[in-house]
Each structure stands twice: as C-alpha cells, then as structure tokens.
C-alpha atoms as a PDB file:
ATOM      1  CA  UNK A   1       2.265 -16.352 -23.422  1.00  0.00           C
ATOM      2  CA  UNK A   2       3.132 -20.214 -23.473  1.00  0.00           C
ATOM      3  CA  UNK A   3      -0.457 -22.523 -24.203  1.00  0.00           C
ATOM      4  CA  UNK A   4       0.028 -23.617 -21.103  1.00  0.00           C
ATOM      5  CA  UNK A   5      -0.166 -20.412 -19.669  1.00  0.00           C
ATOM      6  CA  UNK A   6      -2.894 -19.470 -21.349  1.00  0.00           C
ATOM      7  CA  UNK A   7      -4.695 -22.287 -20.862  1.00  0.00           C
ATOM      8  CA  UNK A   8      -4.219 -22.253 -16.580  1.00  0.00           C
ATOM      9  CA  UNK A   9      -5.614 -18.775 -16.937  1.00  0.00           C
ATOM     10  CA  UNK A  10      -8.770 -19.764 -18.356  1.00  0.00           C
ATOM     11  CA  UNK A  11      -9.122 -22.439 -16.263  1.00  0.00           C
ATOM     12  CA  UNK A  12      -8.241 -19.767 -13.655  1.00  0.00           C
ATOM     13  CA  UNK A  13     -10.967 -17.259 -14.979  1.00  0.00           C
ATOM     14  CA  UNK A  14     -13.566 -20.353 -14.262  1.00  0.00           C
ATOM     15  CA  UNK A  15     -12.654 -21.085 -11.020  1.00  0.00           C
ATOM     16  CA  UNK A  16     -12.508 -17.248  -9.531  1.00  0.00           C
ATOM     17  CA  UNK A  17     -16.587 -17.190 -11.399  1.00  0.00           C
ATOM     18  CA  UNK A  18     -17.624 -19.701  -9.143  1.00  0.00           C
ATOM     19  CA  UNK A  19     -19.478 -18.845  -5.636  1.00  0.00           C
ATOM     20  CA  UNK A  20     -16.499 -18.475  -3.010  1.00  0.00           C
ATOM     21  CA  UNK A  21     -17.682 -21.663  -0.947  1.00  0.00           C
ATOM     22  CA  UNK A  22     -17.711 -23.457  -4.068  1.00  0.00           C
ATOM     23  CA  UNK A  23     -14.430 -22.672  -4.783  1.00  0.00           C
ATOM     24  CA  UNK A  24     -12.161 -25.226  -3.395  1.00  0.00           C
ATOM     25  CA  UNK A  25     -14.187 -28.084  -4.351  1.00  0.00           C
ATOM     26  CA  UNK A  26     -14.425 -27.109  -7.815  1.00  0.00           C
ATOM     27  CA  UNK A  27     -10.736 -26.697  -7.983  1.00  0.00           C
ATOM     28  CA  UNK A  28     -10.090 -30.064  -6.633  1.00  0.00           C
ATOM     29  CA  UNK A  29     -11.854 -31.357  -9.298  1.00  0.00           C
ATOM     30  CA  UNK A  30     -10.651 -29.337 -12.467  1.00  0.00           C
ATOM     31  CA  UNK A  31      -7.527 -31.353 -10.485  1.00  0.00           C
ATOM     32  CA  UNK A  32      -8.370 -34.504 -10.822  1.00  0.00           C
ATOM     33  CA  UNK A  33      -9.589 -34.080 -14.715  1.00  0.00           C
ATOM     34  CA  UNK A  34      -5.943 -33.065 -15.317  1.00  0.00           C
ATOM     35  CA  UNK A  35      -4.309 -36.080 -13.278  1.00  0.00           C
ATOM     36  CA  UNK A  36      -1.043 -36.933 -14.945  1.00  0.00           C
ATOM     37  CA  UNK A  37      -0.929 -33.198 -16.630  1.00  0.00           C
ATOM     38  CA  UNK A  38       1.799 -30.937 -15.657  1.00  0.00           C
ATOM     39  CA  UNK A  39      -0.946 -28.272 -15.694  1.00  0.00           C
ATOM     40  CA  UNK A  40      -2.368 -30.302 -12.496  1.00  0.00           C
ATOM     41  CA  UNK A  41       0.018 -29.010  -9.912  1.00  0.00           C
ATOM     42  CA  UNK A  42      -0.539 -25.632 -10.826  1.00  0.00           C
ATOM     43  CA  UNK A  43      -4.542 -25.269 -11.297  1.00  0.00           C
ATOM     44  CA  UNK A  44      -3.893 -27.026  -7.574  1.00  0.00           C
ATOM     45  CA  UNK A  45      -1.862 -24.290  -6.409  1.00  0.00           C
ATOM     46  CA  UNK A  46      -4.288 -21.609  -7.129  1.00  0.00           C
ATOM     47  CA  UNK A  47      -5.241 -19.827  -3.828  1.00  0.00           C
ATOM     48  CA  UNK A  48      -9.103 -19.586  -1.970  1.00  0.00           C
ATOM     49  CA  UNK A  49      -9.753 -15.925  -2.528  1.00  0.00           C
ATOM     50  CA  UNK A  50      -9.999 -13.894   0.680  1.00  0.00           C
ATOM     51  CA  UNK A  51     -13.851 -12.783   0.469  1.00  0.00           C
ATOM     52  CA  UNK A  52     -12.654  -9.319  -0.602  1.00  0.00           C
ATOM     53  CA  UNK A  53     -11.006 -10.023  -3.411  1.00  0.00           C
ATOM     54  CA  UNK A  54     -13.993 -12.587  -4.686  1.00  0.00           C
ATOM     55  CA  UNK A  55     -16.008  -9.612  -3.832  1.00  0.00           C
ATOM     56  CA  UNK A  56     -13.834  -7.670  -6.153  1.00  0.00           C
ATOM     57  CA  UNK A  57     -13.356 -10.079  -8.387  1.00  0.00           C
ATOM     58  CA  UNK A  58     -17.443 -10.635  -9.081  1.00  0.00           C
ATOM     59  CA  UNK A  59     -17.624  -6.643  -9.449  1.00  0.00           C
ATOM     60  CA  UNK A  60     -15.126  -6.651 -12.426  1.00  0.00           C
ATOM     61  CA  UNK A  61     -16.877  -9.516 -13.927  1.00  0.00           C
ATOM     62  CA  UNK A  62     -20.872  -8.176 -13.521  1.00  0.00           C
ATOM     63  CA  UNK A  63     -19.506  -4.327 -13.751  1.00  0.00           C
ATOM     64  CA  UNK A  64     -16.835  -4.214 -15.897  1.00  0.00           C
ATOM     65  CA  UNK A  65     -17.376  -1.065 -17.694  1.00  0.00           C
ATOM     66  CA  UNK A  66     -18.150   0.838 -14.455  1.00  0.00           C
ATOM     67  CA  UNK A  67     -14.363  -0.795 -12.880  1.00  0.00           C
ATOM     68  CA  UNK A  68     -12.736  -0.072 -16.339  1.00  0.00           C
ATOM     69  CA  UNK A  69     -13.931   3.533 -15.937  1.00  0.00           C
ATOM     70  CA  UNK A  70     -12.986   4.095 -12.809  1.00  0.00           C
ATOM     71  CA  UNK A  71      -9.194   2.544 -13.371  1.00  0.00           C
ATOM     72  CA  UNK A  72      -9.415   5.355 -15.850  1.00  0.00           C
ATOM     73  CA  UNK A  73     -10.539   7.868 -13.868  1.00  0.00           C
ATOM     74  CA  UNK A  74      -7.615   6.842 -11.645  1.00  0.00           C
ATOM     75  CA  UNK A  75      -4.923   7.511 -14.150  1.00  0.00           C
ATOM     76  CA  UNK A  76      -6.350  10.767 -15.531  1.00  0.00           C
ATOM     77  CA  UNK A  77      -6.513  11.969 -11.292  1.00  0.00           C
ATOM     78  CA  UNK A  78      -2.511  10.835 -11.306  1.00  0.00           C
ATOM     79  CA  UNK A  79      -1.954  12.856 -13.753  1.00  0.00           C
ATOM     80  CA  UNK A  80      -3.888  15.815 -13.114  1.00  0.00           C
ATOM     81  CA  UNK A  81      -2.810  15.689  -8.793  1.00  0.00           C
ATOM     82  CA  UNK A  82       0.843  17.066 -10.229  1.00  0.00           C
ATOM     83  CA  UNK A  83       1.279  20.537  -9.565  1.00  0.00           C
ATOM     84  CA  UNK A  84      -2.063  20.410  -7.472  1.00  0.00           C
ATOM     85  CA  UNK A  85      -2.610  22.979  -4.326  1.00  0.00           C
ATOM     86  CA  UNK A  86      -3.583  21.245  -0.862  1.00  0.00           C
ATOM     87  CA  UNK A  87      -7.174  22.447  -1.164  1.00  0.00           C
ATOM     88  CA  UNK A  88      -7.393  20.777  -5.041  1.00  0.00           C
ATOM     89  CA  UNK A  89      -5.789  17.500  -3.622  1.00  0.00           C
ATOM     90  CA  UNK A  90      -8.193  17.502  -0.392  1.00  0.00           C
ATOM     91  CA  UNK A  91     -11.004  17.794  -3.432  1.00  0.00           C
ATOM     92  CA  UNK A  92      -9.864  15.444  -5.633  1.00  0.00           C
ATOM     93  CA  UNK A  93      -9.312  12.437  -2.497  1.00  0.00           C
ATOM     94  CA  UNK A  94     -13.054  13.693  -1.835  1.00  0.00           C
ATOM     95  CA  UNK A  95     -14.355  12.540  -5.467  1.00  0.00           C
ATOM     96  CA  UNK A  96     -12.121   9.465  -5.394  1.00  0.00           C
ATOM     97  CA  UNK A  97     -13.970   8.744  -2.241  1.00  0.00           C
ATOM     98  CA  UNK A  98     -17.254   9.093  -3.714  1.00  0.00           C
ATOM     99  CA  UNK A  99     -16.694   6.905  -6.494  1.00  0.00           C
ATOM    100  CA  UNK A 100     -14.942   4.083  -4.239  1.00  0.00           C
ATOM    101  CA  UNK A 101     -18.034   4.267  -2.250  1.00  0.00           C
ATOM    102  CA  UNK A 102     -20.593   4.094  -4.641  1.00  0.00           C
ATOM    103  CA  UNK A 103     -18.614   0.688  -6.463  1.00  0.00           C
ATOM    104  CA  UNK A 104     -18.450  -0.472  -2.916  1.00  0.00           C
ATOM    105  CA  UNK A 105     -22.247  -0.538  -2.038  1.00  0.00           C
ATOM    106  CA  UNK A 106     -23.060  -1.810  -5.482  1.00  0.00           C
ATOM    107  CA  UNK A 107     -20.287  -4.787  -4.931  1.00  0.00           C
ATOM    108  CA  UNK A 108     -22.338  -5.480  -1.442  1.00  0.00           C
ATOM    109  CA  UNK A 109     -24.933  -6.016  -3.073  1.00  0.00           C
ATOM    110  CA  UNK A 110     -23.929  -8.033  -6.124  1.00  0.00           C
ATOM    111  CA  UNK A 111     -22.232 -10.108  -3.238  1.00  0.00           C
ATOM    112  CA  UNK A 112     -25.616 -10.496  -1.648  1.00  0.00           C
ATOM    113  CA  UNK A 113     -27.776 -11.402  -4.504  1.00  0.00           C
ATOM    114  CA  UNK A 114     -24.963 -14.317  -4.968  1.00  0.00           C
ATOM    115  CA  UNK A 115     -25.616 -15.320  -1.376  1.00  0.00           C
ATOM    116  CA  UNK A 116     -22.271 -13.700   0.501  1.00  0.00           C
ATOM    117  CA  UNK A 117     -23.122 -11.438   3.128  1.00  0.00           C
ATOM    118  CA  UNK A 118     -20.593  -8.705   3.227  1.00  0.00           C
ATOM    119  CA  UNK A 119     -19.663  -7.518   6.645  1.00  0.00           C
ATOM    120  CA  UNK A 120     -18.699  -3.877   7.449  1.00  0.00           C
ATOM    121  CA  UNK A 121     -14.968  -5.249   7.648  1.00  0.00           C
ATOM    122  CA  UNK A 122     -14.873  -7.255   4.297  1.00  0.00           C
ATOM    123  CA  UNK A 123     -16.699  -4.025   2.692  1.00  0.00           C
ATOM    124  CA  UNK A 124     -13.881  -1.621   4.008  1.00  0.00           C
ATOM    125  CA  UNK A 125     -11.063  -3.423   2.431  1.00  0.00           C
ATOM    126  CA  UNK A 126     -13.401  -4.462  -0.859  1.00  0.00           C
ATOM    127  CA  UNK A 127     -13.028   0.296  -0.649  1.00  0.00           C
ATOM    128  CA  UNK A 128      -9.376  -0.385   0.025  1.00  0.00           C
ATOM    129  CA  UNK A 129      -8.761  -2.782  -2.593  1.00  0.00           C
ATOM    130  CA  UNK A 130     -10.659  -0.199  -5.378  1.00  0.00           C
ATOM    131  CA  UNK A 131      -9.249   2.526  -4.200  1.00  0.00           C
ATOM    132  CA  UNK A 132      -5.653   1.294  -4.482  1.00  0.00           C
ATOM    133  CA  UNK A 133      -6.794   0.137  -8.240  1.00  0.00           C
ATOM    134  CA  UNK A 134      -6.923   4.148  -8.779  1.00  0.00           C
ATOM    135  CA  UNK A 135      -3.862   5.370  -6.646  1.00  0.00           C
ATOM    136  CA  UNK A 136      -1.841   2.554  -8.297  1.00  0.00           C
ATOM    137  CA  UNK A 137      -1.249   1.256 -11.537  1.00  0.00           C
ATOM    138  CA  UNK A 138      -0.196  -2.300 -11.094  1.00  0.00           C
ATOM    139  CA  UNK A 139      -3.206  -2.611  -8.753  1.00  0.00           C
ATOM    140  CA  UNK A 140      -5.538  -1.413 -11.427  1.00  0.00           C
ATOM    141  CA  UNK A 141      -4.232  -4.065 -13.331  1.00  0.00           C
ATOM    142  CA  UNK A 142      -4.676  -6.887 -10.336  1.00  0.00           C
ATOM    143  CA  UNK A 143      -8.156  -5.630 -10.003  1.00  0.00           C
ATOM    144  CA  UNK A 144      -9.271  -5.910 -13.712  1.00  0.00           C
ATOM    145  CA  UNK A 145      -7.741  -9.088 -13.932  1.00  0.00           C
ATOM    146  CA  UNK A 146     -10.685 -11.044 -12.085  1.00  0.00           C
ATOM    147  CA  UNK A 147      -8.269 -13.154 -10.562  1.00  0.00           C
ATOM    148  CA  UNK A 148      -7.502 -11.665  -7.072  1.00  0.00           C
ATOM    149  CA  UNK A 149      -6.442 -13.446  -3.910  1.00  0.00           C
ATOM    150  CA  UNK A 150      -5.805 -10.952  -1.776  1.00  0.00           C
ATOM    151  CA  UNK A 151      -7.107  -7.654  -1.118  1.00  0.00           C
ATOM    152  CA  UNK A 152      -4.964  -4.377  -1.858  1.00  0.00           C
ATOM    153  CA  UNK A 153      -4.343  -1.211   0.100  1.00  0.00           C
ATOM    154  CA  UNK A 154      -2.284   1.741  -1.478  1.00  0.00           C
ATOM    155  CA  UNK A 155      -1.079   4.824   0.627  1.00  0.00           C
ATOM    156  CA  UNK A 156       0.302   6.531  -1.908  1.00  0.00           C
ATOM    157  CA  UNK A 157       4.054   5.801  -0.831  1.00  0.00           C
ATOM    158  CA  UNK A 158       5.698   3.164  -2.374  1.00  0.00           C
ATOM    159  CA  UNK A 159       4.193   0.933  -4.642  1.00  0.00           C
ATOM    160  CA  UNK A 160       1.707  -1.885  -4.244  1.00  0.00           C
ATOM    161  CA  UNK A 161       2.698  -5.780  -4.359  1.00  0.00           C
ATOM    162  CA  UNK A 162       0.154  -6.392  -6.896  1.00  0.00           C
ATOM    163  CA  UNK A 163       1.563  -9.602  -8.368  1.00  0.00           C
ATOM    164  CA  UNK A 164       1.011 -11.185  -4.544  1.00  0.00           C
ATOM    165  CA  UNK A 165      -2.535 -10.443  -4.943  1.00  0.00           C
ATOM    166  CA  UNK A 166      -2.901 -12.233  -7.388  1.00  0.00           C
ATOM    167  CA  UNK A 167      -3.667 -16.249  -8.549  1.00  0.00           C
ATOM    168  CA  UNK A 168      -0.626 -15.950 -11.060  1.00  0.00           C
ATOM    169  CA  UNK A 169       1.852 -13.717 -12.288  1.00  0.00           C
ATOM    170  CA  UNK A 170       0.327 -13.798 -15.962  1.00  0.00           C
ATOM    171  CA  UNK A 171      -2.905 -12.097 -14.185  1.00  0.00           C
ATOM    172  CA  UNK A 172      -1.661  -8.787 -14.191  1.00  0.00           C
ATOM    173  CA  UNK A 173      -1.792  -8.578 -18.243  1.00  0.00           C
ATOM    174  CA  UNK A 174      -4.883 -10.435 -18.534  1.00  0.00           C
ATOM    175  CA  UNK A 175      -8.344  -8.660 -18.224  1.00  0.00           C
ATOM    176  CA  UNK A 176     -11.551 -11.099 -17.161  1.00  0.00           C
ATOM    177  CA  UNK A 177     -14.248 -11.382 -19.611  1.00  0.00           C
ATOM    178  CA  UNK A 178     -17.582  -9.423 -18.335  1.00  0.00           C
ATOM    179  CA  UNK A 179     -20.504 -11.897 -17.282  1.00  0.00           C
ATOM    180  CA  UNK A 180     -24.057 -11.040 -17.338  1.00  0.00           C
ATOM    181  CA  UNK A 181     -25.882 -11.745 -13.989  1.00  0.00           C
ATOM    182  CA  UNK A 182     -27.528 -15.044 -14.359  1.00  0.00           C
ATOM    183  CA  UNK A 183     -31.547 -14.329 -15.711  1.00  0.00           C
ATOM    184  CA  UNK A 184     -34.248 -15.046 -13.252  1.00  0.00           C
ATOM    185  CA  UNK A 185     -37.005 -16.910 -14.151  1.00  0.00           C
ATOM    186  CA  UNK A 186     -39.903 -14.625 -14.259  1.00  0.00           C
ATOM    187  CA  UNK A 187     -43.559 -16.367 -12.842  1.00  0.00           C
ATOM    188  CA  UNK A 188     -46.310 -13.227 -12.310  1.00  0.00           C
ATOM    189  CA  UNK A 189     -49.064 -14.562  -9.398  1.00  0.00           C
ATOM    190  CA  UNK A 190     -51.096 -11.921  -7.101  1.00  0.00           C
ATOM    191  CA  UNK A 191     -48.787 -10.851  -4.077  1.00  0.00           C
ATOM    192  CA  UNK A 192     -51.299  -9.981  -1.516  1.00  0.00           C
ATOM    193  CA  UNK A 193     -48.554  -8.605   0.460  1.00  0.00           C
ATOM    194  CA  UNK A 194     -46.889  -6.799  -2.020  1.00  0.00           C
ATOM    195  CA  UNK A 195     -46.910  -3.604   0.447  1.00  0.00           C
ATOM    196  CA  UNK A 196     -45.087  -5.343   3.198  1.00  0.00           C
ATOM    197  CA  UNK A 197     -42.593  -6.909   0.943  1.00  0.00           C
ATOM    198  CA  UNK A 198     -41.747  -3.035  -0.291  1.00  0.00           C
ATOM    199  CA  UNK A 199     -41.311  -2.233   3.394  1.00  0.00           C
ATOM    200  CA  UNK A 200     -39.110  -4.928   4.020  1.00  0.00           C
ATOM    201  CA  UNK A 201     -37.135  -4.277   0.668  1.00  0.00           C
ATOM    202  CA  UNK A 202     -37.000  -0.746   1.892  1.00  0.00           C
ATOM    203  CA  UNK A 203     -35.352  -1.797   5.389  1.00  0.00           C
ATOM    204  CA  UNK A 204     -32.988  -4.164   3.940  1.00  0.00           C
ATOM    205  CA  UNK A 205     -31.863  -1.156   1.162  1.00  0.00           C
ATOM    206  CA  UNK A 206     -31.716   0.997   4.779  1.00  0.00           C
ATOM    207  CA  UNK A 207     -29.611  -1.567   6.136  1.00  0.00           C
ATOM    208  CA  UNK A 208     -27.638  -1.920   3.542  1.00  0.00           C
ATOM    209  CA  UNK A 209     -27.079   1.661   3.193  1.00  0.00           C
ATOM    210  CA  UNK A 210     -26.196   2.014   6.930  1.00  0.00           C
ATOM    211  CA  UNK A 211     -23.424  -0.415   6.641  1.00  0.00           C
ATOM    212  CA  UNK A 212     -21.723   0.910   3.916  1.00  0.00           C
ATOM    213  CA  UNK A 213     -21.479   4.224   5.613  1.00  0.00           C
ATOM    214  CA  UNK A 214     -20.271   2.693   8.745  1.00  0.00           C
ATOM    215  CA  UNK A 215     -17.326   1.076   5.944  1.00  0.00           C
ATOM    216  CA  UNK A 216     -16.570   4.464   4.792  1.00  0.00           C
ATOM    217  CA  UNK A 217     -16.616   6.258   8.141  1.00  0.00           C
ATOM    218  CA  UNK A 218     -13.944   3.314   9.281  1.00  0.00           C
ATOM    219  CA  UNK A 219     -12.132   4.028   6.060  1.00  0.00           C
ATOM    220  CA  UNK A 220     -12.249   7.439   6.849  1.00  0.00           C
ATOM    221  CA  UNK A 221     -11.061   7.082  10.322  1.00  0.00           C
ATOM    222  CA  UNK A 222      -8.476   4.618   9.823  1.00  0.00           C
ATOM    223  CA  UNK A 223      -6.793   7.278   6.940  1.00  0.00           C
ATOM    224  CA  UNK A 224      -7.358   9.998   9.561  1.00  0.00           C
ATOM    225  CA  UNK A 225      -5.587   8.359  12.181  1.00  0.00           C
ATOM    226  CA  UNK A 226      -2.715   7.358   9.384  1.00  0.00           C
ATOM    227  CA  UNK A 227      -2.669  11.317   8.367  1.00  0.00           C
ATOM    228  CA  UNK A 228      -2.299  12.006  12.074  1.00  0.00           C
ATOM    229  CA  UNK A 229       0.707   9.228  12.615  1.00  0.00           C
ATOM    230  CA  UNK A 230       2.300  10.292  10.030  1.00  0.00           C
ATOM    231  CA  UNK A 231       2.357  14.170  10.615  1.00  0.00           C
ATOM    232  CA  UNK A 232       3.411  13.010  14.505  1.00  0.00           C
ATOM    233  CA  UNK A 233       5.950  11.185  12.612  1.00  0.00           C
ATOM    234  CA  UNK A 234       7.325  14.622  11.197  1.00  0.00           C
ATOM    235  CA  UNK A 235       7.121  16.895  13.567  1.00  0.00           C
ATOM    236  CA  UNK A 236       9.485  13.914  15.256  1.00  0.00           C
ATOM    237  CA  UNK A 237      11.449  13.875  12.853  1.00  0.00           C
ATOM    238  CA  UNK A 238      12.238  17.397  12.313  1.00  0.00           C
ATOM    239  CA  UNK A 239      12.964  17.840  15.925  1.00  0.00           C
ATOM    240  CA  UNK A 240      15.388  15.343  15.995  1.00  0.00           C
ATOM    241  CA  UNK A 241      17.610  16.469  13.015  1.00  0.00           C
ATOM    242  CA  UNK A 242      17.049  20.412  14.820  1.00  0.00           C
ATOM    243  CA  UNK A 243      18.748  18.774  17.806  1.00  0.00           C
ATOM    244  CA  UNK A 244      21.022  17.375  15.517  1.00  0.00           C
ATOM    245  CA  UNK A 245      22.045  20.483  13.379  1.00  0.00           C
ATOM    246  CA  UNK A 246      22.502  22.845  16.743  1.00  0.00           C
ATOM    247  CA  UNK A 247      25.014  19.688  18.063  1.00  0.00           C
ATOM    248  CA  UNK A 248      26.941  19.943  15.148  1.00  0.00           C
ATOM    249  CA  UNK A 249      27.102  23.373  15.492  1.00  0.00           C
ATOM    250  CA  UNK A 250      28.260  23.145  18.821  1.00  0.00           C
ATOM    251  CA  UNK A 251      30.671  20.364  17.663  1.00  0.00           C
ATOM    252  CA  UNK A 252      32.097  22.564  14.914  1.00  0.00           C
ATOM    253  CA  UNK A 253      32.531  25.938  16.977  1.00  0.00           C
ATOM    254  CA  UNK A 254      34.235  23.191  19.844  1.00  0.00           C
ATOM    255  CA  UNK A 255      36.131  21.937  17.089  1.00  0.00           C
ATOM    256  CA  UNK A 256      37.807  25.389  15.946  1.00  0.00           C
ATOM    257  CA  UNK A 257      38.200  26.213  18.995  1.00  0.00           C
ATOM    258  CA  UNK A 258      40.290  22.961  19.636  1.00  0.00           C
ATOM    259  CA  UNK A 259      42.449  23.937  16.500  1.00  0.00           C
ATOM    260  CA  UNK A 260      43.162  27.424  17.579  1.00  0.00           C
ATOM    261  CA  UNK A 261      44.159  25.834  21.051  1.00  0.00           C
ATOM    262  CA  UNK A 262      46.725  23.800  19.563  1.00  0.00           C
ATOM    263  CA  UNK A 263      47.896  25.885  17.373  1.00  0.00           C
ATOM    264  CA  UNK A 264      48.907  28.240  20.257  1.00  0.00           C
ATOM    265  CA  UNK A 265      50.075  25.183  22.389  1.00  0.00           C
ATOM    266  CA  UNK A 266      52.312  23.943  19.738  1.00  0.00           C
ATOM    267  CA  UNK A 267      53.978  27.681  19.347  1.00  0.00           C
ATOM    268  CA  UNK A 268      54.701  27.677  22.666  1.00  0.00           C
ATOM    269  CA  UNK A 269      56.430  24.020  22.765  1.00  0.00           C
ATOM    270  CA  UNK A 270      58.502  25.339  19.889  1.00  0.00           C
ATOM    271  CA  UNK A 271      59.400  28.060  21.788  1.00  0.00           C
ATOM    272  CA  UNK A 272      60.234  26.272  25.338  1.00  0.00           C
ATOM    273  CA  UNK A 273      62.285  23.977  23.160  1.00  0.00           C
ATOM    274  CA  UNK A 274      64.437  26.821  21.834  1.00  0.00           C
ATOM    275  CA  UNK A 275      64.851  27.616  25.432  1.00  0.00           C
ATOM    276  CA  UNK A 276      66.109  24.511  26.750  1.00  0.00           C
ATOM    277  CA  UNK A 277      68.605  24.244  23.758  1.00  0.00           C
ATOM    278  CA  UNK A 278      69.674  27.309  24.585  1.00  0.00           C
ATOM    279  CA  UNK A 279      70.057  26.784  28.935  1.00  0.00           C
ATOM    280  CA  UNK A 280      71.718  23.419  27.266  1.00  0.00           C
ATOM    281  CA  UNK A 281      74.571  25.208  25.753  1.00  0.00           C
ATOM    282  CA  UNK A 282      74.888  27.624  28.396  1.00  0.00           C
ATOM    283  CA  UNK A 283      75.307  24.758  30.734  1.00  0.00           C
ATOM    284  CA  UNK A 284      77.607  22.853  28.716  1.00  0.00           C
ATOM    285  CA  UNK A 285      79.824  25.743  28.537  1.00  0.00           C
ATOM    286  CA  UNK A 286      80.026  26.602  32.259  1.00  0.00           C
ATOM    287  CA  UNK A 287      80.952  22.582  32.724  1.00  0.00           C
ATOM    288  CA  UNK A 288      83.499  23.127  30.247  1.00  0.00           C
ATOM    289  CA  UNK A 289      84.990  26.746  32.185  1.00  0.00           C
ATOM    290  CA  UNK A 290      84.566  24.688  35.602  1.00  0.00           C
ATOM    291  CA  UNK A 291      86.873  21.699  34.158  1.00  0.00           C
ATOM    292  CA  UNK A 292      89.410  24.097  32.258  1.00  0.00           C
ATOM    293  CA  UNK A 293      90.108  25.961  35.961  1.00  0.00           C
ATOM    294  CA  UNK A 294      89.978  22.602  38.027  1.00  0.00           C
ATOM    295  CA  UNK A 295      92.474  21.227  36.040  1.00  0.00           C
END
C-alpha cells in the first residue's frame, strides 16, 4: 500500500470513531488541515455512514474479539454446510441466528450508551449486515474493516458488493484497531432512590429486549416471505419448461410425421412424372402415325 494510502486510511479509521452526527463536521475539517494536499479531495470524498453501518462499525471497534469470532464461526459453518441434510442446514441457519441476534442487541446498546437510538429498522439491517459478514467472505472483511458506509445483506446467491460498502477500496484488507469504551468517572453519593432507578433500568433492559425481538421476528419474516417467493418462483418455473418439454414433443412427433409425409409425396411426384413422360411419347407417336397417313 502507497503512504498515501495508508495514511487516508488512518485518517479514515478516525473519522468512522467519531459519534455519527459528528461525522461530517469533523471531516470537513481534517479537510481544511490538508488544503493544498492531494490527500484533501479524497479524506473529502469519504461517505456519512448510514446509521447501520456506524452501528456496525462501533461494534467491531468496542467488540472486536466477539466480531472476529463470529467471522470465524462463519467460515468454519461454510465449510461444514457442504454435504449438509435439510434438517442440519435448517439447524445450523438457527445458531447463525442466535449469534446474529445476540451481537445485534449488544450493538443497540453500545449505540445507546454513545447517544444513537437504534430503531427496530436500523437494528434489522445492523442483523443483516452481520449476518452477511458470516454467509460471505468479502463482507466479513467489509465488516472488520471499521470503515463501512453502507449496510450489507447476503442471500446466499451470488456474492455481496462489499467494496461499495465501504469508505475505500483499501478497507477490505485493513482490520480497525479495537477501542476501549471511554472510562466513566466514578463519584459514590447516597442514592435514595436507588430502588426506582433499578426499576427503571429494568424497563429500559425490557424495552430494549422487546425491540430486538421485534428486529428478529421482521428478519425472520422478511426471509420467510423470500423462502416463499422464491419456492413460488420454482414451482413457476418448472411448470413452464413441463409445458415446454411436452411442446417439443408434440413439435418433434409433428415433425416426423411431416418427413414421412413428404417422403411419400415426393414418391408419388416421381412416379406421376414417369407417367406423363410416358403419355408424352405415346402422344408424340400417334401425331407422328396421324401425319405419316395424312400425307
């Protein structure tokens, strides 16, 4: 990698750190530090995260051992799905689910204690986006970067535009340095309402909870109703090339039965052709007898 290159990744690797609000601000001022430097126009081009992918992005960086297990756990399932029965496969999607889910809820909430709010939505392609990381390699790669843009959703088929997801091309060989969650400041008084705070702890863990199984039932739903598309989509299919194989069967019997047609046809023409020769020179010949007597 060129020093320049390495150098706007860094400066990259700062900028995706920062709190997403912050984000374009502090950009446009890492710009105007490097006024007159070539490496100005492209620190300016970086992209504003989608929330997502800063979502994603502040997971790698607070939880990087649990992401860099789970990318793991992602290759080893690729490898071990080959040969697999339905019932193993069904199983194995299961415990990918699990796992998705879990990093989810504990993204939400790193999100939250850095003052984002993650709605149901944002928290159901945040899923998306990790679970692609395990389906795909290239997007395990995007997501350990740090430096997504864009969220990521794998199916499976076809592979996943990873280097659009992210700030630069050079992302998807660089991994983000892990970063501790900033300390807190620790100052013991009495809480006289220490047992109401629990409570309301306890509601907001509820809520919290509550939303991220409303993410994973509309993750669950939206792959349900892609399962059920898609099997639609075959049973189509295969009706349309049955159709298709009985018309060419038709089309082939018709056709033979063309060729034997003709070939009858064409004996007869060869046969009424002989025939006309032949009433030819009959004719001719009586001409001839009629002119030898007239004259």
């Amino acid at each position: 990698m060129s020093e320049t290159g390495g150098e706007l990744l860094a400066i990259a690797e700062e900028l995706y750190a920062v709190p997403l609000g912050e984000f374009t601000a502090t950009r446009d001022a890492r710009v105007r530090e490097l006024k007159g430097a070539p490496l100005a126009r492209e620190v300016k081009a970086l992209r504003k995260p989608t929330a997502a992918a800063w979502v994603v992005d502040l997971l790698v960086r607070r939880e990087s051992e649990q992401v860099t297990q789970m990318i793991a756990v992602g290759e080893a399932l690729r490898q071990a799905q080959q040969g697999m029965d339905a019932a193993a496969l069904r199983e194995l999607t299961r415990q990918r689910r699990q796992l998705t889910g879990a990093l989810t809820t504990r993204a939400r909430a790193l999100a939250g204690q850095a003052g984002l709010k993650v709605t149901a939505p944002v928290a159901g392609q945040v899923e998306e986006t990790l679970t692609a990381a395990m389906i795909d390699p290239d997007a395990g790669r995007a997501v350990a970067s740090g430096l997504l843009v864009l969220p990521l959703r794998a199916t499976g088929v076809g592979s996943v535009d990873a280097g659009g997801a992210v700030a630069v091309p050079a992302a998807l060989g660089f991994t983000v340095a892990p970063v501790e969650a900033p300390a807190v400041g620790l100052h013991v008084v009495p809480d006289p309402d220490a047992d109401q705070r629990a409570l309301e702890e306890a509601r907001a863990a509820l809520a919290e909870a509550t939303a991220g199984l409303d993410a994973a039932v509309q993750v669950e739903r939206r792959a349900a109703e892609e399962v059920d598309r898609l099997q639609a989509a075959s049973l189509q299919v295969q009706a349309e090339l049955d159709e298709l194989r009985r018309r060419l069967a038709e089309l082939e019997a018709s056709a033979q039965e063309i060729d034997d047609d003709l070939a009858e046809v064409e004996d007869d023409r060869a046969a009424a052709q002989g025939d006309v020769e032949a009433a030819r020179r009959a004719r001719d010949q009586a001409e001839q007898e009629v002119a030898r007597r007239e004259g």
